[in-house]
C-alpha atoms as a PDB file:
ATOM      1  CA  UNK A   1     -32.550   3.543   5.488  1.00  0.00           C
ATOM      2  CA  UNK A   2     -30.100   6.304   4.868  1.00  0.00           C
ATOM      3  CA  UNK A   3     -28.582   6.167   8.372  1.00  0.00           C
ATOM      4  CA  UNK A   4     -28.137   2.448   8.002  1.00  0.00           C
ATOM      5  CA  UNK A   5     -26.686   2.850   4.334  1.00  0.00           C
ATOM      6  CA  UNK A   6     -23.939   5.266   6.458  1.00  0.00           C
ATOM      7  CA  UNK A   7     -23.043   3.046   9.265  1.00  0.00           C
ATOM      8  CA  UNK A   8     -22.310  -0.077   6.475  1.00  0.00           C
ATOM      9  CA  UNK A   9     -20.323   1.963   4.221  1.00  0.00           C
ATOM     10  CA  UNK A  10     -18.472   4.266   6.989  1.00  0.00           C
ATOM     11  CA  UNK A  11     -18.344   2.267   9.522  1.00  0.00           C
ATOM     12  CA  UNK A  12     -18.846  -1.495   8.850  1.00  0.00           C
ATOM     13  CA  UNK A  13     -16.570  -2.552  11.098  1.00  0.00           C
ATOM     14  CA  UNK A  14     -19.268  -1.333  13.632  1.00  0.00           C
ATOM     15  CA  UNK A  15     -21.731  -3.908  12.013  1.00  0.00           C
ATOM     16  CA  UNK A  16     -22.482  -6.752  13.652  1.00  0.00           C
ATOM     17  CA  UNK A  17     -23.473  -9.506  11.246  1.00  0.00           C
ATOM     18  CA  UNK A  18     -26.229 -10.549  13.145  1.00  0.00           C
ATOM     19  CA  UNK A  19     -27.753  -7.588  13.165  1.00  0.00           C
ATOM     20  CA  UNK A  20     -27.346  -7.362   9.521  1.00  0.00           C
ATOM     21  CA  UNK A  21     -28.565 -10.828   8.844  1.00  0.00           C
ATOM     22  CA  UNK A  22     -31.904  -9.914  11.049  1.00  0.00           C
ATOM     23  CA  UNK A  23     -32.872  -6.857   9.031  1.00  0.00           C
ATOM     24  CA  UNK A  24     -32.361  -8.330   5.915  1.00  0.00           C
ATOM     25  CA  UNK A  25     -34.820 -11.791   6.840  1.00  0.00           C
ATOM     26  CA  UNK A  26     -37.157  -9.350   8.848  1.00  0.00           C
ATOM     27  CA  UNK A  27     -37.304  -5.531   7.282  1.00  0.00           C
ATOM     28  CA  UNK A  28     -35.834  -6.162   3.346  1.00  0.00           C
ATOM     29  CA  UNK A  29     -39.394  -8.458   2.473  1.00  0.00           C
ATOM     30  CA  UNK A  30     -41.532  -5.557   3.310  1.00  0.00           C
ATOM     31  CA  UNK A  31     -39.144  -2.821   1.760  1.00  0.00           C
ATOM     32  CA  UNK A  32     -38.860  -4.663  -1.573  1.00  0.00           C
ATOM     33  CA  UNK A  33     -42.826  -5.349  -1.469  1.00  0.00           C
ATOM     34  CA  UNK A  34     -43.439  -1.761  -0.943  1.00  0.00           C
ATOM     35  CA  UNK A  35     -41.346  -0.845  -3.900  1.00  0.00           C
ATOM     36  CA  UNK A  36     -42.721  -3.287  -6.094  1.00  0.00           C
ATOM     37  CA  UNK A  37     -45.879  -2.061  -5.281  1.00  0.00           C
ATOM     38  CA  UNK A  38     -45.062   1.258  -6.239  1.00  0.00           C
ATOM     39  CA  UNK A  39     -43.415   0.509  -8.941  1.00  0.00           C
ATOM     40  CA  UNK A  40     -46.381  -1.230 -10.205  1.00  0.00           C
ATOM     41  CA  UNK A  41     -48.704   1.898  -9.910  1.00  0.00           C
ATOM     42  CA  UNK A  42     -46.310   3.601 -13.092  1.00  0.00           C
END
């Protein structure tokens, strides 16, 4: 998460917007559930 957090702030004109679209519709629904879950546990 921190690597990717790099490349989009230090190098975004690296980022394909494909690839961004992709992680956020495939990878950001389990991240956020996984927070919310622990989140939830406090």
């Amino acid at each position: 998460m921190a690597a990717a957090g790099n490349v989009y702030r230090h190098n975004y004109e690296d980022v394909a917007a494909r690839l961004v679209w992709e992680t956020v519709q495939q990878d950001l629904p389990s991240l956020r559930a996984a927070v919310e879950d622990e989140l939830a546990r406090r």
